[in-house]
PDB file of N, CA and C in Angstrom:
ATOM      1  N   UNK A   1     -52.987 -16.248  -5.347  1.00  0.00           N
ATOM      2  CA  UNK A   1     -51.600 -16.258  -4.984  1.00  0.00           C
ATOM      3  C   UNK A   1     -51.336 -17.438  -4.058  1.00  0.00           C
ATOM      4  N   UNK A   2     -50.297 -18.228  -4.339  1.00  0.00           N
ATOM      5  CA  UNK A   2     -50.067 -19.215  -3.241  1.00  0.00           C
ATOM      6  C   UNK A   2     -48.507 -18.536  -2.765  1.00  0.00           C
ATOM      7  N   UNK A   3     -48.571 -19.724  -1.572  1.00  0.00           N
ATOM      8  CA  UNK A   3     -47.366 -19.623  -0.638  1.00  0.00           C
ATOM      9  C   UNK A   3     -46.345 -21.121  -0.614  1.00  0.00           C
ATOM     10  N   UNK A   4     -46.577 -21.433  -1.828  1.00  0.00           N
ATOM     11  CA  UNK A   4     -45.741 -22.723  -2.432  1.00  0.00           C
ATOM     12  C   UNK A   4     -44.197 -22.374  -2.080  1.00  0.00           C
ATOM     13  N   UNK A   5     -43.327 -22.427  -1.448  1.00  0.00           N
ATOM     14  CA  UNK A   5     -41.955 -22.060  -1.475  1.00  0.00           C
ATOM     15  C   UNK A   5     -41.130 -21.726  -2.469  1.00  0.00           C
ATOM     16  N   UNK A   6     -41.387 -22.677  -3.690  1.00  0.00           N
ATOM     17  CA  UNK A   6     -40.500 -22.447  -4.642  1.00  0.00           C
ATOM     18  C   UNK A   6     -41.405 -21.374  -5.538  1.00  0.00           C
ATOM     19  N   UNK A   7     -42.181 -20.949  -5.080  1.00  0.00           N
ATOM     20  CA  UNK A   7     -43.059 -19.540  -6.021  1.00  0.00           C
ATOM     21  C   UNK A   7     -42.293 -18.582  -5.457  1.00  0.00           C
ATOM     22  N   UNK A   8     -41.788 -18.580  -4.185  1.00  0.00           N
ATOM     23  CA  UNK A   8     -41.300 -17.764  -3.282  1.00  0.00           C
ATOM     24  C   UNK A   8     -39.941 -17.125  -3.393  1.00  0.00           C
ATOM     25  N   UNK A   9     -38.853 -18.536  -3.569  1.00  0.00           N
ATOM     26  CA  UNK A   9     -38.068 -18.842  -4.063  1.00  0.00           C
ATOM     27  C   UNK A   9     -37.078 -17.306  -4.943  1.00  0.00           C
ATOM     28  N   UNK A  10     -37.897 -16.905  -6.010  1.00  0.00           N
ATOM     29  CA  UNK A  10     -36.858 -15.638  -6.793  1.00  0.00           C
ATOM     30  C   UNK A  10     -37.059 -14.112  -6.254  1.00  0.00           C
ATOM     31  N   UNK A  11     -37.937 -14.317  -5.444  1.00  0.00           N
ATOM     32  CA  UNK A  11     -38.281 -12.976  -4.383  1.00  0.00           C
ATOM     33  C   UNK A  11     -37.365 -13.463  -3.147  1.00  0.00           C
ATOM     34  N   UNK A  12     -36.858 -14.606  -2.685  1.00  0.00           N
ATOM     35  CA  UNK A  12     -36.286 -14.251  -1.252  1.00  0.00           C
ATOM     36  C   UNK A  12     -34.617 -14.487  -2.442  1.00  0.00           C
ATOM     37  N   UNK A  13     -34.373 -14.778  -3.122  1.00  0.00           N
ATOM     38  CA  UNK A  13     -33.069 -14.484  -3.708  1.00  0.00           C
ATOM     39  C   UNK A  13     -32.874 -13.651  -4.134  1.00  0.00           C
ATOM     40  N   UNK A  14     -33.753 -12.496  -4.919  1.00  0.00           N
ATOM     41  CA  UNK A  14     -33.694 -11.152  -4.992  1.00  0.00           C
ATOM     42  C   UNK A  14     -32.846 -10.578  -3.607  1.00  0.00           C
ATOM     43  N   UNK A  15     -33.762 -10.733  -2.442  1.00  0.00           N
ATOM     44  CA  UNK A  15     -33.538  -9.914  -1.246  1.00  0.00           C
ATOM     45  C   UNK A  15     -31.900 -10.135  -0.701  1.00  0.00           C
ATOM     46  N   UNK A  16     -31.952 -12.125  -0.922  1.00  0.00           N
ATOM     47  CA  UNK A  16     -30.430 -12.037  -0.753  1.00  0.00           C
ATOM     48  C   UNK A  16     -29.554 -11.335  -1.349  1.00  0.00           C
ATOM     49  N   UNK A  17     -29.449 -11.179  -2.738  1.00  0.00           N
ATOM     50  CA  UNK A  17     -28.383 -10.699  -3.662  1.00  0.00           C
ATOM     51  C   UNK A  17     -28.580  -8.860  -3.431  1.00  0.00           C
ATOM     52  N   UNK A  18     -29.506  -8.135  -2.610  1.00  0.00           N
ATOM     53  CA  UNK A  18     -29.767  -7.130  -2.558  1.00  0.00           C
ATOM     54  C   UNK A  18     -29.220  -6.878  -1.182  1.00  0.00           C
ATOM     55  N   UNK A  19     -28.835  -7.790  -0.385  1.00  0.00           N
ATOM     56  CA  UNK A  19     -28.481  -7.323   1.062  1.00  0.00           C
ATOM     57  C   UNK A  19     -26.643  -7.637   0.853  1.00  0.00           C
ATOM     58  N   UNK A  20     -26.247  -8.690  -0.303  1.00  0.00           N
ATOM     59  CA  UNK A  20     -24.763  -8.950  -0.462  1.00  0.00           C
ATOM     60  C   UNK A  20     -24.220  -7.620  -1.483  1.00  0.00           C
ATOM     61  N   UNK A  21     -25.578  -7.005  -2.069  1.00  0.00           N
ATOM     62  CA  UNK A  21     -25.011  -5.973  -2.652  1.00  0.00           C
ATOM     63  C   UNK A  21     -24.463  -4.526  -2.339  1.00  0.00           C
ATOM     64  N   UNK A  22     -24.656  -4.698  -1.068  1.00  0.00           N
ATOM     65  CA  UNK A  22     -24.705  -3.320  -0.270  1.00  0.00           C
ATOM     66  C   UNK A  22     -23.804  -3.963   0.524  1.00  0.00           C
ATOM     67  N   UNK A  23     -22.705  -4.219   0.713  1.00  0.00           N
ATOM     68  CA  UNK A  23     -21.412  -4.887   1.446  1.00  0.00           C
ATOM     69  C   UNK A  23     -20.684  -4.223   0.757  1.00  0.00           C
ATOM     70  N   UNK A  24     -20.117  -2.796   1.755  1.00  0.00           N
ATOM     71  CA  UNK A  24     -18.422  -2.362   1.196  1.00  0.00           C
ATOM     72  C   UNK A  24     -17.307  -3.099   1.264  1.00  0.00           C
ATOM     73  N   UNK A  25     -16.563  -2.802  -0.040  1.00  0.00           N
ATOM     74  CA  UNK A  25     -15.451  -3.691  -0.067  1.00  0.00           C
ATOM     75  C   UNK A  25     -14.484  -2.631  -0.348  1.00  0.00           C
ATOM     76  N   UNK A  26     -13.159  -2.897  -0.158  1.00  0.00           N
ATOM     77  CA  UNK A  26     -11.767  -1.749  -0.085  1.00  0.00           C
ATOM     78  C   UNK A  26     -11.145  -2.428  -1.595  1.00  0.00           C
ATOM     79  N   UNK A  27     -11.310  -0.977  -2.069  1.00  0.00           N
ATOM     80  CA  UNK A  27     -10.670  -1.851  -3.851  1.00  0.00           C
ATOM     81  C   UNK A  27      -9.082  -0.745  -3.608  1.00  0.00           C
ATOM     82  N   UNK A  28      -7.951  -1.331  -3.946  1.00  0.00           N
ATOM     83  CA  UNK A  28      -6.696  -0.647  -3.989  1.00  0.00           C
ATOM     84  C   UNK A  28      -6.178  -1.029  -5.031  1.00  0.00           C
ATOM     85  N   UNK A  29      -5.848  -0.011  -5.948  1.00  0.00           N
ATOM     86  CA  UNK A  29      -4.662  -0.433  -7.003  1.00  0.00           C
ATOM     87  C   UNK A  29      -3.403  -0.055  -6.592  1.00  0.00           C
ATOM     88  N   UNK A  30      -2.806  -0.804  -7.206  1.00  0.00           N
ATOM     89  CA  UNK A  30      -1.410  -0.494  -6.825  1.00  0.00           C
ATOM     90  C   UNK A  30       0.215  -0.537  -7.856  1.00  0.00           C
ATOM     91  N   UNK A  31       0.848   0.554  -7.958  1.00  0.00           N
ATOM     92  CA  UNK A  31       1.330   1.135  -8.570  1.00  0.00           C
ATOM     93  C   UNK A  31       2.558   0.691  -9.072  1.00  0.00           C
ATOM     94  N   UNK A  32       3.306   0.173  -7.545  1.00  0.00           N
ATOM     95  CA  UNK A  32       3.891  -0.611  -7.765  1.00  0.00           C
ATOM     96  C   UNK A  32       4.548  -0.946  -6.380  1.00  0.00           C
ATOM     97  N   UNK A  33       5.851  -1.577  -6.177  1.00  0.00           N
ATOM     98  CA  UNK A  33       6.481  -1.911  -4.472  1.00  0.00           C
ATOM     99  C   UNK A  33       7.574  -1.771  -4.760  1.00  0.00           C
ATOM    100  N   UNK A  34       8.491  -1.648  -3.405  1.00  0.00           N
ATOM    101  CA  UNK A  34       9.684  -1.595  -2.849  1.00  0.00           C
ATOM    102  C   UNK A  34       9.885  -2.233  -1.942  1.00  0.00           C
ATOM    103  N   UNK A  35      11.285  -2.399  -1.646  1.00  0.00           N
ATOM    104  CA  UNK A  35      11.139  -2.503   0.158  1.00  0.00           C
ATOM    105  C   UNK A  35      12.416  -1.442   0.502  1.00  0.00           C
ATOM    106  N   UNK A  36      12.272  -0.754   1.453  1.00  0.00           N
ATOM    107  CA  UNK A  36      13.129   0.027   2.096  1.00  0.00           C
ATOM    108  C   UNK A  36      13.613  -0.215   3.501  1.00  0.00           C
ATOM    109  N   UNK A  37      14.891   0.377   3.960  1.00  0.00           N
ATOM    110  CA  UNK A  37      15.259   0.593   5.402  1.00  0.00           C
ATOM    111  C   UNK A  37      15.495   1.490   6.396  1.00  0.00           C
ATOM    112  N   UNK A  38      14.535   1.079   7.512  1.00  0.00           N
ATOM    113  CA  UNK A  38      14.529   2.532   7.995  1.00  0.00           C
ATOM    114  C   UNK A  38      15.228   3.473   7.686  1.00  0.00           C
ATOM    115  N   UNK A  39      16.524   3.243   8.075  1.00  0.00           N
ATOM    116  CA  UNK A  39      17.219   4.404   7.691  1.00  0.00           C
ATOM    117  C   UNK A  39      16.828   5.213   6.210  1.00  0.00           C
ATOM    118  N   UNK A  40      16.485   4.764   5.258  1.00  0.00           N
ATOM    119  CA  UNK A  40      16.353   4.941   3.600  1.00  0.00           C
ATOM    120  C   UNK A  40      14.728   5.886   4.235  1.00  0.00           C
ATOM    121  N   UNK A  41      14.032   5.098   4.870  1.00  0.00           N
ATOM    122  CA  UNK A  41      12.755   6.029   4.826  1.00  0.00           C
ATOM    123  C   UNK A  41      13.300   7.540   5.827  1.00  0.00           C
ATOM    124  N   UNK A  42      13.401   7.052   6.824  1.00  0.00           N
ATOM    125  CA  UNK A  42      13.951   8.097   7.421  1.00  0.00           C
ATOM    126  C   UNK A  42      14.870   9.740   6.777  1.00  0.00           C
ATOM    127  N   UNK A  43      15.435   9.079   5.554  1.00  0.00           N
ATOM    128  CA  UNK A  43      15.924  10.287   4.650  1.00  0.00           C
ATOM    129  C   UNK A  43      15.667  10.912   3.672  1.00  0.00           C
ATOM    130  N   UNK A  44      14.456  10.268   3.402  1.00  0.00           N
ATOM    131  CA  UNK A  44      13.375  10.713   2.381  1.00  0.00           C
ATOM    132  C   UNK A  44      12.844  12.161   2.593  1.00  0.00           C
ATOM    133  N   UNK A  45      12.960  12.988   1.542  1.00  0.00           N
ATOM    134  CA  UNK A  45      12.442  14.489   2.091  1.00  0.00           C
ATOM    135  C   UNK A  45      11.670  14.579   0.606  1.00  0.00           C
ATOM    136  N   UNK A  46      11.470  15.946   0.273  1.00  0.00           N
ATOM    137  CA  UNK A  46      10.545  16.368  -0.286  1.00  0.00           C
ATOM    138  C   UNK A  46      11.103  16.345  -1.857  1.00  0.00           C
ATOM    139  N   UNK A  47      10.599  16.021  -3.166  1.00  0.00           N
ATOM    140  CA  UNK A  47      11.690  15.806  -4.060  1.00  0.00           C
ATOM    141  C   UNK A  47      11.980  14.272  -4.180  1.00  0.00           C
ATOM    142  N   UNK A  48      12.209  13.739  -3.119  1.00  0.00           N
ATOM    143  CA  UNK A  48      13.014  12.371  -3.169  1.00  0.00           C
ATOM    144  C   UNK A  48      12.300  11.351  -4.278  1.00  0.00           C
ATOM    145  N   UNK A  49      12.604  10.308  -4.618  1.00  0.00           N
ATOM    146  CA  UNK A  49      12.414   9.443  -6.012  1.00  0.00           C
ATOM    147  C   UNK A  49      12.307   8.393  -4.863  1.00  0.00           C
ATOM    148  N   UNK A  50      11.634   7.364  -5.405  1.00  0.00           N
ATOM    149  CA  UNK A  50      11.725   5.994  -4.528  1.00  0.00           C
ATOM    150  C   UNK A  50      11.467   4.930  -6.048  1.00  0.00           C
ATOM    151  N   UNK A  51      12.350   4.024  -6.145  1.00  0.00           N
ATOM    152  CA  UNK A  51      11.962   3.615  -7.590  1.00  0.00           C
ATOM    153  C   UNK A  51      11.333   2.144  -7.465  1.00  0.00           C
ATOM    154  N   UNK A  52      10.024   1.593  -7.555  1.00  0.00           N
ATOM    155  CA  UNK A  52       9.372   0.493  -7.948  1.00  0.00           C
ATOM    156  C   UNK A  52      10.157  -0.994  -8.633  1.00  0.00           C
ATOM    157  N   UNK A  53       9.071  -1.845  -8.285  1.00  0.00           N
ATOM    158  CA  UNK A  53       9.352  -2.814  -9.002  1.00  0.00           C
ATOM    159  C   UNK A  53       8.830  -2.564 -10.405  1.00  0.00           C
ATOM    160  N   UNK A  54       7.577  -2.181 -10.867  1.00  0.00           N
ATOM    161  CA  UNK A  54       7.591  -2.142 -11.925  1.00  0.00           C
ATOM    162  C   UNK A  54       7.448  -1.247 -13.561  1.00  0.00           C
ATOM    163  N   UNK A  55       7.594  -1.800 -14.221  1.00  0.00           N
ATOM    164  CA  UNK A  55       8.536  -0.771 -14.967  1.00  0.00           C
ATOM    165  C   UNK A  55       7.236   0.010 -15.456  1.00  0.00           C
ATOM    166  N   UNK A  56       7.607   0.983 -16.101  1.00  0.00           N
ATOM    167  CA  UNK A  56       6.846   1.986 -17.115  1.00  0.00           C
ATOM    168  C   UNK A  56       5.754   1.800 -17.917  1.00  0.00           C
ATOM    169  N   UNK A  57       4.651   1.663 -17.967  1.00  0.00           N
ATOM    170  CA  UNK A  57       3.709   1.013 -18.973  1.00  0.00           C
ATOM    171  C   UNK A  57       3.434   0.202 -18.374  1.00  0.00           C
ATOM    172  N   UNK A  58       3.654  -0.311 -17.600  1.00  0.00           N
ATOM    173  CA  UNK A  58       3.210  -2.335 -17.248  1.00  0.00           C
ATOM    174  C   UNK A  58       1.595  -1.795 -16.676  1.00  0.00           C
ATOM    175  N   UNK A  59       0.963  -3.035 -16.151  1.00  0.00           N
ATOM    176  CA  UNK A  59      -0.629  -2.622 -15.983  1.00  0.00           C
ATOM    177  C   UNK A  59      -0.395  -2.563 -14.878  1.00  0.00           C
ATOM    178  N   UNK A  60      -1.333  -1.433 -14.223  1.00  0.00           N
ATOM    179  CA  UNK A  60      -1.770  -1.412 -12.306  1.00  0.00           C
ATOM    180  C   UNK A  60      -2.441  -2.936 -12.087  1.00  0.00           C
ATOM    181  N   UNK A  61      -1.991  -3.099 -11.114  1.00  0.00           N
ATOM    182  CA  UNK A  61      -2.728  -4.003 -10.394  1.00  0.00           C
ATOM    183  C   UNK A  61      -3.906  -3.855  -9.404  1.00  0.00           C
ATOM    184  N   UNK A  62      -5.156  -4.632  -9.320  1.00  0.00           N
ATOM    185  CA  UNK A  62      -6.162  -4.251  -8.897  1.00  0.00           C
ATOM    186  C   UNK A  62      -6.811  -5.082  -8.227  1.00  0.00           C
ATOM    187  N   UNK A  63      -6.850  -4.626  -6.153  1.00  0.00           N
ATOM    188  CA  UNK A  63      -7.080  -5.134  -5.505  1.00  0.00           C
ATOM    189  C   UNK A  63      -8.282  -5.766  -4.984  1.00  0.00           C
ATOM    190  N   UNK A  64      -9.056  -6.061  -4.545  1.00  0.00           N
ATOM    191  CA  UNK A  64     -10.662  -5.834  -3.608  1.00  0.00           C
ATOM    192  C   UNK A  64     -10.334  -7.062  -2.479  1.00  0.00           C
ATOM    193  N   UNK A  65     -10.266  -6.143  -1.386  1.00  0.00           N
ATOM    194  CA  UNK A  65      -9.987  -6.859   0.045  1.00  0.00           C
ATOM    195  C   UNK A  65      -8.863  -7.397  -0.368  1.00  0.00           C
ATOM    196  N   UNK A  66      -8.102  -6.853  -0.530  1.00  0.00           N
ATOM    197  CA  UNK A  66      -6.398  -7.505  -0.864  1.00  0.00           C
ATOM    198  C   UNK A  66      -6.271  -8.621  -1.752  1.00  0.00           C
ATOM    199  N   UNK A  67      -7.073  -9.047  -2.456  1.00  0.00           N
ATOM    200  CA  UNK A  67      -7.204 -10.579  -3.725  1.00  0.00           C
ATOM    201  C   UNK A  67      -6.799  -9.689  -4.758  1.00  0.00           C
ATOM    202  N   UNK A  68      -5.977 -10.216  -5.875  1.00  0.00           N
ATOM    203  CA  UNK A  68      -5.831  -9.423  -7.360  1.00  0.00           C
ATOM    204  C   UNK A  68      -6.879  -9.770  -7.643  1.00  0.00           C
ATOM    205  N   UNK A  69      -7.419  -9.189  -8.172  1.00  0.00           N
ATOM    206  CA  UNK A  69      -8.845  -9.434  -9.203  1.00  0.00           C
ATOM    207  C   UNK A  69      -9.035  -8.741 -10.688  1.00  0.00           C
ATOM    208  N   UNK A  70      -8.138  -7.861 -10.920  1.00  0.00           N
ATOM    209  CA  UNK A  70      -7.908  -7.356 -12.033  1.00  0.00           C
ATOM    210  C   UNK A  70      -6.345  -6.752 -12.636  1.00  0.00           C
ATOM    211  N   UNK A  71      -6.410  -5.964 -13.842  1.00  0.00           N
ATOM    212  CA  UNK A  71      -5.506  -5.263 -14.186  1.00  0.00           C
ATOM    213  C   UNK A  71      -5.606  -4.224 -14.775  1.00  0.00           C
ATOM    214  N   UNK A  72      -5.001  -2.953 -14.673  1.00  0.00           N
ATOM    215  CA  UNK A  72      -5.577  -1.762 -15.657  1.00  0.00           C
ATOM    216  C   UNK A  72      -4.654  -1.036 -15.868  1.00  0.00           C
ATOM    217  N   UNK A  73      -4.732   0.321 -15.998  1.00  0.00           N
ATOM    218  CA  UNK A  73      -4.173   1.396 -16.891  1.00  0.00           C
ATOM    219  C   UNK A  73      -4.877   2.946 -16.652  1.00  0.00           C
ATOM    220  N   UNK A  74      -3.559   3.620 -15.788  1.00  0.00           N
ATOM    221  CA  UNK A  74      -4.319   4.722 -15.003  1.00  0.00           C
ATOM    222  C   UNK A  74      -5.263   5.842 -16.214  1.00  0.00           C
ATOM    223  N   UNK A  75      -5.945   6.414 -15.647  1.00  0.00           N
ATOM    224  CA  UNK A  75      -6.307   7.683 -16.475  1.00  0.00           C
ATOM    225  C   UNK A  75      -7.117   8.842 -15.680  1.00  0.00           C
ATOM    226  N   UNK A  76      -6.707  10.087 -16.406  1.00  0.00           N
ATOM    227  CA  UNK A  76      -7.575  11.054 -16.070  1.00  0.00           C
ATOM    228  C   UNK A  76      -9.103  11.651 -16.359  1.00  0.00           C
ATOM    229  N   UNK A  77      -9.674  11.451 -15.349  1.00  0.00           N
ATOM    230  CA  UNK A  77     -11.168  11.922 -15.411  1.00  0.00           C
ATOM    231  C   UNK A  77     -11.407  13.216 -14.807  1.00  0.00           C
ATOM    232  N   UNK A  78     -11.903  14.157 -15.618  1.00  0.00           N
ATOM    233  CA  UNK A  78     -11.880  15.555 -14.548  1.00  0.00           C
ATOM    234  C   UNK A  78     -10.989  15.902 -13.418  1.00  0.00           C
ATOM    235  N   UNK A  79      -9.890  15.859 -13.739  1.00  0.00           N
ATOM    236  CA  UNK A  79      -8.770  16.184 -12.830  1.00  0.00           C
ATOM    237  C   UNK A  79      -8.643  15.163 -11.716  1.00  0.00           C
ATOM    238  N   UNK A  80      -9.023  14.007 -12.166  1.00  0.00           N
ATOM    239  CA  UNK A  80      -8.781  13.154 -10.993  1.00  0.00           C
ATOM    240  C   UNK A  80      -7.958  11.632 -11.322  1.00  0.00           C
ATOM    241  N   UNK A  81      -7.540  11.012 -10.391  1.00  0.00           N
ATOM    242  CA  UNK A  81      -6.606   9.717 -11.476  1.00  0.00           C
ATOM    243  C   UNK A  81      -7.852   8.646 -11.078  1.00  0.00           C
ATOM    244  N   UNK A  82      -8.568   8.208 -12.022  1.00  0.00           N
ATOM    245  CA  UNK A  82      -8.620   6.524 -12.220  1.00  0.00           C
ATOM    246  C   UNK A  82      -8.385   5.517 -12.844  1.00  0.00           C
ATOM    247  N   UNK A  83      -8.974   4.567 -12.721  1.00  0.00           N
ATOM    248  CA  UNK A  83      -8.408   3.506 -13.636  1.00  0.00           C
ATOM    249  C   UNK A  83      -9.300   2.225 -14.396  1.00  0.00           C
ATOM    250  N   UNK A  84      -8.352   2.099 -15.857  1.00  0.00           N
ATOM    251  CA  UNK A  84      -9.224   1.345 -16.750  1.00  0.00           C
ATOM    252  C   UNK A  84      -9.310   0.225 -16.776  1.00  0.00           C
ATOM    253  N   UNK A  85      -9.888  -0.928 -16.405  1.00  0.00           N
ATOM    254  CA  UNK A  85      -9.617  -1.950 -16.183  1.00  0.00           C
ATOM    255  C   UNK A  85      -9.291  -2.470 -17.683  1.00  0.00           C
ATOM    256  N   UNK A  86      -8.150  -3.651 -18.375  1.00  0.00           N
ATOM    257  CA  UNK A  86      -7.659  -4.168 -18.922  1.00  0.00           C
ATOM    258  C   UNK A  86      -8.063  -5.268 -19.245  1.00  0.00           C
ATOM    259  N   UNK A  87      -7.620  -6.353 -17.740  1.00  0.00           N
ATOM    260  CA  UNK A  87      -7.602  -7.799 -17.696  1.00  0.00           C
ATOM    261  C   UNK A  87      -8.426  -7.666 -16.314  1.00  0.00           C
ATOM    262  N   UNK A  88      -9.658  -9.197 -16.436  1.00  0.00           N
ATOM    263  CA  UNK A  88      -9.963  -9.568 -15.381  1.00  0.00           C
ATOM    264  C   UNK A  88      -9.625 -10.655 -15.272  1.00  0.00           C
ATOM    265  N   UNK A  89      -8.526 -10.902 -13.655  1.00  0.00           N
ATOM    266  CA  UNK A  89      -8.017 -11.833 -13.198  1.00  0.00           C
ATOM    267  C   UNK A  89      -8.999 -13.325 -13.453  1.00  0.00           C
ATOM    268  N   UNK A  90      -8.494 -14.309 -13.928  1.00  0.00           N
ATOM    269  CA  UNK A  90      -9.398 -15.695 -14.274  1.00  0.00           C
ATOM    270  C   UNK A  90      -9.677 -16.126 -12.300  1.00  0.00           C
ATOM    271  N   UNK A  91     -11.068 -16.787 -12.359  1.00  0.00           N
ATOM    272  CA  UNK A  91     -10.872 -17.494 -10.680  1.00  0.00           C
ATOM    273  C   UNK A  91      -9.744 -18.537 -10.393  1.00  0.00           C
ATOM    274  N   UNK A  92      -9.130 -19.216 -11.830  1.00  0.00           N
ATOM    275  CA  UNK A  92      -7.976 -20.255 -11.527  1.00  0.00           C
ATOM    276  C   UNK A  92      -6.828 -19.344 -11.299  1.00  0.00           C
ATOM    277  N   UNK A  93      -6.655 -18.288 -11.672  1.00  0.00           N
ATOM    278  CA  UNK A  93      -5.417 -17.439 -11.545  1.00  0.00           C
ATOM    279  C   UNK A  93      -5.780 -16.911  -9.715  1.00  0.00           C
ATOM    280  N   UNK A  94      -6.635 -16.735  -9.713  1.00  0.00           N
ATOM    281  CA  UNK A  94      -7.057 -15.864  -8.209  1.00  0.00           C
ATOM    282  C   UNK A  94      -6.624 -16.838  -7.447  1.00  0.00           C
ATOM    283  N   UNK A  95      -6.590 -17.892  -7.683  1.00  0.00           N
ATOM    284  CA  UNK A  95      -6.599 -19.544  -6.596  1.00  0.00           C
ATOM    285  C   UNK A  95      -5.386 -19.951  -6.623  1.00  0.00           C
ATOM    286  N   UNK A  96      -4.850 -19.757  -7.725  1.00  0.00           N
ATOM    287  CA  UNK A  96      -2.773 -19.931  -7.374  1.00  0.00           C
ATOM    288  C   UNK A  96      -2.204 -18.691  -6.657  1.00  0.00           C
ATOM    289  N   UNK A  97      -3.128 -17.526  -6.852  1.00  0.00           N
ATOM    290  CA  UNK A  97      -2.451 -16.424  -5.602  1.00  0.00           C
ATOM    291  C   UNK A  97      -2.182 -16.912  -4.524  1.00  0.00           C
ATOM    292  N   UNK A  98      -3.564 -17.319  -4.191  1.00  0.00           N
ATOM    293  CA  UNK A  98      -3.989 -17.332  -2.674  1.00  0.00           C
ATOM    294  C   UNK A  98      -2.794 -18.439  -2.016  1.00  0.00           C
ATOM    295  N   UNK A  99      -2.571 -19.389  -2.819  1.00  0.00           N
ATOM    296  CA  UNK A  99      -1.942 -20.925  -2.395  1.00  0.00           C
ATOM    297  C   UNK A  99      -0.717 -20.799  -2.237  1.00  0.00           C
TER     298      UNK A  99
END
């Protein structure tokens, strides 16, 4: 066995990509937006409708650390809502967000 560096090399990049893999990240989809005024929130009770920007069918949008990074389409899994991813955001599309 030697200790040549670059023998070394795909064992210490393993370890890297194994320590970036275990980094929580906050993924949010999102449904859709508004904007309201106090007063409007303030009269909101139980029942109340609040109506979105977007329409019916269109795809969720899909966050990680607040960047779009995708698009999907809700669904039910054992009584629970998730979601299908669709479209993955291109990195040139991610880079006119940001700008």
């Amino acid at each position: 066995m030697s200790d040549k560096p670059e023998e070394n090399e795909p064992e210490q990049d393993r370890k890297n990509l194994d320590f970036i893999l275990d980094i929580p990240l906050q993924v949010t989809v999102e449904l859709g937006r508004t904007k309201l005024l106090v007063k409007d929130v303030l009269q909101l009770n139980q029942g109340a409708v609040v109506e979105l920007t977007k329409l019916a069918g269109e795809p969720l949008d899909i966050f990680v650390n607040s960047k779009l990074v995708a698009r999907g389409e809700a669904v039910v899994i054992n009584d629970k809502f998730g979601v299908r991813l669709v479209d993955i955001v291109s990195p040139n599309e991610r880079v006119e967000k940001i700008l």
